[in-house]
N, C-alpha and C. Protein backbone atom coordinates (compact mmCIF):
# COMPACT_ATOMS: atom_id res chain seq x y z
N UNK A 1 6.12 22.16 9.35
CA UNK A 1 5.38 21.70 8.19
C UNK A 1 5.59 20.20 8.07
N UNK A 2 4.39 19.17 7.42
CA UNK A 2 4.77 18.08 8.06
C UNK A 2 4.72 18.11 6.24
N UNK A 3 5.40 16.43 6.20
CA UNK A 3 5.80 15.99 4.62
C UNK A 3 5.01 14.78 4.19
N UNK A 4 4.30 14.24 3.58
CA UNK A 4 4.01 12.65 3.45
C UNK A 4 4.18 12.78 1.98
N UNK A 5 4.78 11.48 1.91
CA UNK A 5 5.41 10.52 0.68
C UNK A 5 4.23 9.42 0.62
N UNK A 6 3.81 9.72 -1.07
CA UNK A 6 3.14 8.67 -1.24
C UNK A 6 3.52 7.69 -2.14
N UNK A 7 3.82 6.30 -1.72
CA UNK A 7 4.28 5.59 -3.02
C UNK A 7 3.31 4.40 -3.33
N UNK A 8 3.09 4.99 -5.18
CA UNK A 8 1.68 4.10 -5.66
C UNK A 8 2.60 2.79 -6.94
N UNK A 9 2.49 1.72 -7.03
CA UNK A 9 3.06 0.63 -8.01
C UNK A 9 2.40 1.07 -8.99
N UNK A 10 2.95 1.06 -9.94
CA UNK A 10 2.62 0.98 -11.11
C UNK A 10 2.51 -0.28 -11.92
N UNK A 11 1.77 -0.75 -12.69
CA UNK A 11 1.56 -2.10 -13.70
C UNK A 11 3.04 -1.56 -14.62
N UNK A 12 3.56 -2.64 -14.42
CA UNK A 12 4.64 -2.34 -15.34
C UNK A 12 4.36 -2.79 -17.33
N UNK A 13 3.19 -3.32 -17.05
CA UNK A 13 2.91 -3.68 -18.72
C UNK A 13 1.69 -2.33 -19.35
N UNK A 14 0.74 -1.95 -18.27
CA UNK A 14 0.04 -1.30 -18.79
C UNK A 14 -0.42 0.04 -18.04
N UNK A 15 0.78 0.49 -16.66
CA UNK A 15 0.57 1.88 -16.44
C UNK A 15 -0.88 1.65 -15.26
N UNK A 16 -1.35 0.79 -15.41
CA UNK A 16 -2.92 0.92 -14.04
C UNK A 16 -2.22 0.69 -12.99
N UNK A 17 -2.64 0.92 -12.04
CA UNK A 17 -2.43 0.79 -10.78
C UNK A 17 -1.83 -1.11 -10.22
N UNK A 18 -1.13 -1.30 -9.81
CA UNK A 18 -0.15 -2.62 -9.67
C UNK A 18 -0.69 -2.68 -8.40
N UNK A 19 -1.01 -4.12 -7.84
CA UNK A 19 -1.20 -5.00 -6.51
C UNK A 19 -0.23 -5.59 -5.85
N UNK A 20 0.51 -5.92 -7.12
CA UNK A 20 1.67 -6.91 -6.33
C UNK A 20 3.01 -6.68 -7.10
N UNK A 21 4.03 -7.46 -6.69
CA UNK A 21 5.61 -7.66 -7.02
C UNK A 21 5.52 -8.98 -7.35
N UNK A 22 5.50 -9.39 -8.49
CA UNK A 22 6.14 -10.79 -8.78
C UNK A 22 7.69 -11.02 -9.03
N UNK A 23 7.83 -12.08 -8.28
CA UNK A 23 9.37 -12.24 -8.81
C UNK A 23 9.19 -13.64 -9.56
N UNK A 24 10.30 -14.08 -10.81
CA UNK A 24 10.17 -15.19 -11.38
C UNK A 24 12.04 -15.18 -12.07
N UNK A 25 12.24 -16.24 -12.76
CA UNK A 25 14.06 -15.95 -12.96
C UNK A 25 13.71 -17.05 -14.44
N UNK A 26 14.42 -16.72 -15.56
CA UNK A 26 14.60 -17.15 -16.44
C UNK A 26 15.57 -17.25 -16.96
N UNK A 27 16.42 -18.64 -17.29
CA UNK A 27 17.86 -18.72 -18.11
C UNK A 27 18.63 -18.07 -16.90
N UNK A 28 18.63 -18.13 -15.73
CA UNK A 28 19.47 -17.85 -14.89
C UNK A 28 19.38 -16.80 -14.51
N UNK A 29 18.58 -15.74 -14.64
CA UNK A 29 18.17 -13.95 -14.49
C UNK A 29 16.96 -14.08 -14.09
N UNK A 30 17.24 -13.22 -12.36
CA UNK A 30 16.09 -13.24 -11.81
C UNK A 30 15.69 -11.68 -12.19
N UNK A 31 14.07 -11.60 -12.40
CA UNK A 31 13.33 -11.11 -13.06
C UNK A 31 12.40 -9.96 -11.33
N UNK A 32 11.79 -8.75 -11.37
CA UNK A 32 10.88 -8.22 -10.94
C UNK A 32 9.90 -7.35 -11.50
N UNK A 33 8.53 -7.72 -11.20
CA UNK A 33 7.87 -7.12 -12.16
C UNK A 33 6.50 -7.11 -11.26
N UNK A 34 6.15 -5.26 -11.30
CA UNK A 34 5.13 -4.92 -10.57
C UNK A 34 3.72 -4.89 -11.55
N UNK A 35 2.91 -6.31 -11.03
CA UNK A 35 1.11 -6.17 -12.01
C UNK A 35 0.48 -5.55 -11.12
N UNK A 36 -0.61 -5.60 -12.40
CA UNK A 36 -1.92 -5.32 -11.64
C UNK A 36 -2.60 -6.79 -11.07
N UNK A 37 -3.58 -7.07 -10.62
CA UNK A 37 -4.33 -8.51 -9.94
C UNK A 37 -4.59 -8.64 -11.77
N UNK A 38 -5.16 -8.50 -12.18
CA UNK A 38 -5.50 -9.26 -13.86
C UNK A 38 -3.98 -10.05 -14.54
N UNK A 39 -3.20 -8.75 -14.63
CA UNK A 39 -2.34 -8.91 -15.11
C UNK A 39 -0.93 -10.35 -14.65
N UNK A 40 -1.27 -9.88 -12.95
CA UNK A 40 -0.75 -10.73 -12.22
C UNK A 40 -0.87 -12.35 -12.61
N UNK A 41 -2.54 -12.64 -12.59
CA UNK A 41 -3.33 -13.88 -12.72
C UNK A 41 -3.25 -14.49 -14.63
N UNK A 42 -2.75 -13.89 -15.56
CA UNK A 42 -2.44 -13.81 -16.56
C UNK A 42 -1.20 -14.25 -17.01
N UNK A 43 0.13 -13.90 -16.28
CA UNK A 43 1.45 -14.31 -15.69
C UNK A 43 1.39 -16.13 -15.31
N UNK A 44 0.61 -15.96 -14.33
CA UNK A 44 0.51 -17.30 -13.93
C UNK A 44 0.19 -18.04 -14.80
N UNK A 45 -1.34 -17.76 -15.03
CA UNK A 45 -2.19 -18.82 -16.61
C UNK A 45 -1.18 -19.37 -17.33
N UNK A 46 -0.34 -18.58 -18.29
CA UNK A 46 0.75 -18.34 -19.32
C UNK A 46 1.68 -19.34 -19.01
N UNK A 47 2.21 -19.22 -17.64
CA UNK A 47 3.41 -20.26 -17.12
C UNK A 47 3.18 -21.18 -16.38
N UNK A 48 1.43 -21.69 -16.20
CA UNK A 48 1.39 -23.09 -15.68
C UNK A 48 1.72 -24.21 -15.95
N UNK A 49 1.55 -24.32 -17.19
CA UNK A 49 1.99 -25.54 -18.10
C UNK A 49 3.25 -25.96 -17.80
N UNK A 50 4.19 -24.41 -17.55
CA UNK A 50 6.12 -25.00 -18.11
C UNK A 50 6.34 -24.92 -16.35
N UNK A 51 5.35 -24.75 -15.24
CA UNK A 51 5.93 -24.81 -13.75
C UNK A 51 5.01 -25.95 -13.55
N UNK A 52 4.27 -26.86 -13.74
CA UNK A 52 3.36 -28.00 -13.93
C UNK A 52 4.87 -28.88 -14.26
N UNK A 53 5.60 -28.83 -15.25
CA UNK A 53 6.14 -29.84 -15.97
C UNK A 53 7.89 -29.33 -15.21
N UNK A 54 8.04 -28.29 -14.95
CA UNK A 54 9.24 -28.04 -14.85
C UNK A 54 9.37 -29.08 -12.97
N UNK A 55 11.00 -28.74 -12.79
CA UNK A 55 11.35 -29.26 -11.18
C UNK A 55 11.92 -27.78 -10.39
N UNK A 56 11.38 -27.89 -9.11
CA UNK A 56 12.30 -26.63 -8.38
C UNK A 56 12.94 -26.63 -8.17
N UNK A 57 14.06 -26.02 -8.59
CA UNK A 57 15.34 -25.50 -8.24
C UNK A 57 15.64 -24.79 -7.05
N UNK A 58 14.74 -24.16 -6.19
CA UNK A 58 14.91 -23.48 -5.17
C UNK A 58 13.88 -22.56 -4.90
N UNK A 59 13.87 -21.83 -3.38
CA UNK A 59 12.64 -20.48 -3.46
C UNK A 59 12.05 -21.84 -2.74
N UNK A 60 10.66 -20.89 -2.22
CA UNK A 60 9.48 -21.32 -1.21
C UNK A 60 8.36 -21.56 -1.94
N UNK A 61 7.04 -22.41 -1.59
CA UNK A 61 6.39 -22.45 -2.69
C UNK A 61 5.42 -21.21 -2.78
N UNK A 62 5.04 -20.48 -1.87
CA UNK A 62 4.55 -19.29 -2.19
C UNK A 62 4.74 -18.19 -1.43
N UNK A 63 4.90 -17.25 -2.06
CA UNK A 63 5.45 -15.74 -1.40
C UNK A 63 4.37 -14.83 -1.66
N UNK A 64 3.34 -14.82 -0.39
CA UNK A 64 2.39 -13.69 -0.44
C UNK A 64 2.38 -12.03 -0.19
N UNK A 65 3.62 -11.75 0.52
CA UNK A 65 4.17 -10.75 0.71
C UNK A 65 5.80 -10.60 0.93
N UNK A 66 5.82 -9.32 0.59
CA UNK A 66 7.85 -8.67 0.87
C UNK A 66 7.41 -8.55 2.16
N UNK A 67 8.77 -9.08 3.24
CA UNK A 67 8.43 -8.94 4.60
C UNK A 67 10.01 -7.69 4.05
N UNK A 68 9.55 -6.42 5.38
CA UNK A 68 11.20 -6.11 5.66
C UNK A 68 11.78 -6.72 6.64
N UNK A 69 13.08 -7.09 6.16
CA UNK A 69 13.98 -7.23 8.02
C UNK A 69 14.80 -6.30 8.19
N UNK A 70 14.35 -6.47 9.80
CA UNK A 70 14.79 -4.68 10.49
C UNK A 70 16.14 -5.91 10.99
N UNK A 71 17.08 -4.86 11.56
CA UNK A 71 18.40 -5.73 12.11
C UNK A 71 17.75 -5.41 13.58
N UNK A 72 18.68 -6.63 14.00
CA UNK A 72 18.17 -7.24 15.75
C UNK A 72 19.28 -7.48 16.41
N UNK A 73 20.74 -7.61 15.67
CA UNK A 73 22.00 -7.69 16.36
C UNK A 73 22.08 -6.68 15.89
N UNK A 74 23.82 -6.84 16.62
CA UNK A 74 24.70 -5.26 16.59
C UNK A 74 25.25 -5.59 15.26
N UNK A 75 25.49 -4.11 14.95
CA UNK A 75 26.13 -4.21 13.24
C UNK A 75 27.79 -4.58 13.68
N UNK A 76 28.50 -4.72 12.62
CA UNK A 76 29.47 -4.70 12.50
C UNK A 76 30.31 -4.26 12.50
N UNK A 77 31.32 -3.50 13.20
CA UNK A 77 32.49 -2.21 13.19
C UNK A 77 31.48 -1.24 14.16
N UNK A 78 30.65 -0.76 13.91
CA UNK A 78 29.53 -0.26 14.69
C UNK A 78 30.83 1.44 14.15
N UNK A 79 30.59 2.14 15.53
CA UNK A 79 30.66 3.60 15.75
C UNK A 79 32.04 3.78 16.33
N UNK A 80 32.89 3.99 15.79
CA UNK A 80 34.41 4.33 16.21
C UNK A 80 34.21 4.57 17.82
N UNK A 81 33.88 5.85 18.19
CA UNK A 81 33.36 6.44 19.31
C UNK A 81 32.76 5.79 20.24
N UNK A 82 32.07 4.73 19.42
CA UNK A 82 31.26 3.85 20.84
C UNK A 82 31.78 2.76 21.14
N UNK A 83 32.48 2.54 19.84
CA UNK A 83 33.80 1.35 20.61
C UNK A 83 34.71 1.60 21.69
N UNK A 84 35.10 2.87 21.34
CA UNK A 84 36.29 3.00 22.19
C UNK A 84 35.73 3.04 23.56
N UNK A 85 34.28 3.74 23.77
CA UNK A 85 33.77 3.92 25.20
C UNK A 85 33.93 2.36 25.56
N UNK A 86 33.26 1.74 24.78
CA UNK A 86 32.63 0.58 25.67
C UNK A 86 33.89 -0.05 25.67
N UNK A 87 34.91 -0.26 25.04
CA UNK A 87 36.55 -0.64 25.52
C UNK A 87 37.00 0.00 26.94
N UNK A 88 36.95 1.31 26.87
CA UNK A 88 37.18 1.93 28.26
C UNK A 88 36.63 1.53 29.36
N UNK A 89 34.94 1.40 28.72
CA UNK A 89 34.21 0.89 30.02
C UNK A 89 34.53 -0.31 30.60
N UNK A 90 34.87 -1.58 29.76
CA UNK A 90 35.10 -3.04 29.67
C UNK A 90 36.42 -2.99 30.68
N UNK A 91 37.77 -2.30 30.11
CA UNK A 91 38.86 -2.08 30.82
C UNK A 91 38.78 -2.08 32.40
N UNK A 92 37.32 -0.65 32.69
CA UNK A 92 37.04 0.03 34.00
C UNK A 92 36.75 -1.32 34.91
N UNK A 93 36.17 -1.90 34.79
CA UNK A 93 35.57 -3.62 35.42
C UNK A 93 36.02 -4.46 34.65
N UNK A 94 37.84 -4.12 34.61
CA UNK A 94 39.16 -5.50 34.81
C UNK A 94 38.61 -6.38 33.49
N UNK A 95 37.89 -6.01 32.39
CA UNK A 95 38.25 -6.80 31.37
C UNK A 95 39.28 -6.94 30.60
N UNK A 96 39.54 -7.87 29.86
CA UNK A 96 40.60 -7.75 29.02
C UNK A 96 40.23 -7.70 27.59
N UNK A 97 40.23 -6.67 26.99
CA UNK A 97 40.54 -6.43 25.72
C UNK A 97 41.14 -5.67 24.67
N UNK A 98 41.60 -5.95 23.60
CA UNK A 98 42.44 -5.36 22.73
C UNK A 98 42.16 -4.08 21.82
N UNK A 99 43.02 -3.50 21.98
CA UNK A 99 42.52 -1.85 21.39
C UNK A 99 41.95 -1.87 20.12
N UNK A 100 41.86 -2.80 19.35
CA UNK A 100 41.88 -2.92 17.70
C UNK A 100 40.77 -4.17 17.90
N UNK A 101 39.89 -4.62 16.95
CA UNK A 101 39.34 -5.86 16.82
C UNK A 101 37.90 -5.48 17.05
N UNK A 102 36.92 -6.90 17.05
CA UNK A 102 35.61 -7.27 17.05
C UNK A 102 35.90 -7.03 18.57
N UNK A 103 34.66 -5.99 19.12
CA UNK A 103 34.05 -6.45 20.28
C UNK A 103 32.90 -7.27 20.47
N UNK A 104 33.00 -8.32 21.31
CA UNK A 104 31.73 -9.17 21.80
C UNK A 104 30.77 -9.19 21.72
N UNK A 105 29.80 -9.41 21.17
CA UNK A 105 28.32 -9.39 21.39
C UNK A 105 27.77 -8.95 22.83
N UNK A 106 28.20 -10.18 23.89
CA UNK A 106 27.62 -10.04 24.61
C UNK A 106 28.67 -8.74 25.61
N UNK A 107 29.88 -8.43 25.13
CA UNK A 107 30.26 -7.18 25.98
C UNK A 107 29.57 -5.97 25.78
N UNK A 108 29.07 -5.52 24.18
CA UNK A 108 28.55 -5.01 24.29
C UNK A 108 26.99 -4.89 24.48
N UNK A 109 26.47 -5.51 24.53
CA UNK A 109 24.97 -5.97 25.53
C UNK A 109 24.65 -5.72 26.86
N UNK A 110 25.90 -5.78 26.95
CA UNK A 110 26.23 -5.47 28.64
C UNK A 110 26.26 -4.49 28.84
N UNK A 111 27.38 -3.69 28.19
CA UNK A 111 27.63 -2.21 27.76
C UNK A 111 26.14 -1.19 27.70
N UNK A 112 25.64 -1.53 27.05
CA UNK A 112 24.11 -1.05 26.20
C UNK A 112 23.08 -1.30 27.73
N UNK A 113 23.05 -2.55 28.17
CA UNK A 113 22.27 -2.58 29.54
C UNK A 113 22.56 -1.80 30.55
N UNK A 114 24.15 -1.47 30.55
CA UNK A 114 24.65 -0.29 31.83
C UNK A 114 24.51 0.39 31.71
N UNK A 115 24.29 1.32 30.24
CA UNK A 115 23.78 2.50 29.58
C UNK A 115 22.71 3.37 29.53
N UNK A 116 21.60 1.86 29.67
CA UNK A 116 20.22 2.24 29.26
C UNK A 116 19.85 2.57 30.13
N UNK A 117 19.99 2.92 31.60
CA UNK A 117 19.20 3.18 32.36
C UNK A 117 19.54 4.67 33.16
């Protein structure tokens, strides 16, 4: 049986259907808040004047979308189990390393390339 998840934004002021995520920070509290396109363009109107006159403090000047980031290195501590292999393995071809600690990036890259095939 197959499953699909549907997820719809909601206007957080008036319940219609939401377009976007605005983010904005006031008095030091950053703020998220899902409009609709009206509602969105209404937001803005309201706070041109005080971002006209105000200075930036930080942030990009426009954020048209949430990107995700997927991870592209190795995590950190990683997998008990796959440490110890790739220690064993490292050992097997006269490396030197310590039973405890960060393994290498690139040892295990290496590791993962001898693996993959």
């Amino acid at each position: 049986m197959a499953r699909q998840t549907i997820v719809t934004l909601v206007d957080d002021l008036d319940g219609s259907e939401a377009r976007e995520t605005v983010d904005f920070a006031l008095d030091g509290v950053s703020y998220s808040i899902d409009l609709s396109a009206g509602n969105a363009d209404k937001l803005r109107r309201r706070l041109a004047d005080f971002v006209a006159s105000g200075r930036r403090s930080s942030g990009r000047k426009q954020r048209t979308t949430r990107q995700r980031h997927t991870r592209t290195t190795v995590p950190a501590g990683g997998d008990r189990a796959q440490n110890q292999a790739i220690r064993e393995w490292a050992r097997s071809r006269g490396e030197q390393i310590s039973d405890r600690g960060r393994i290498s990036t690139a040892l295990i890259e290496q590791f993962q390339q001898a693996h993959s095939a």
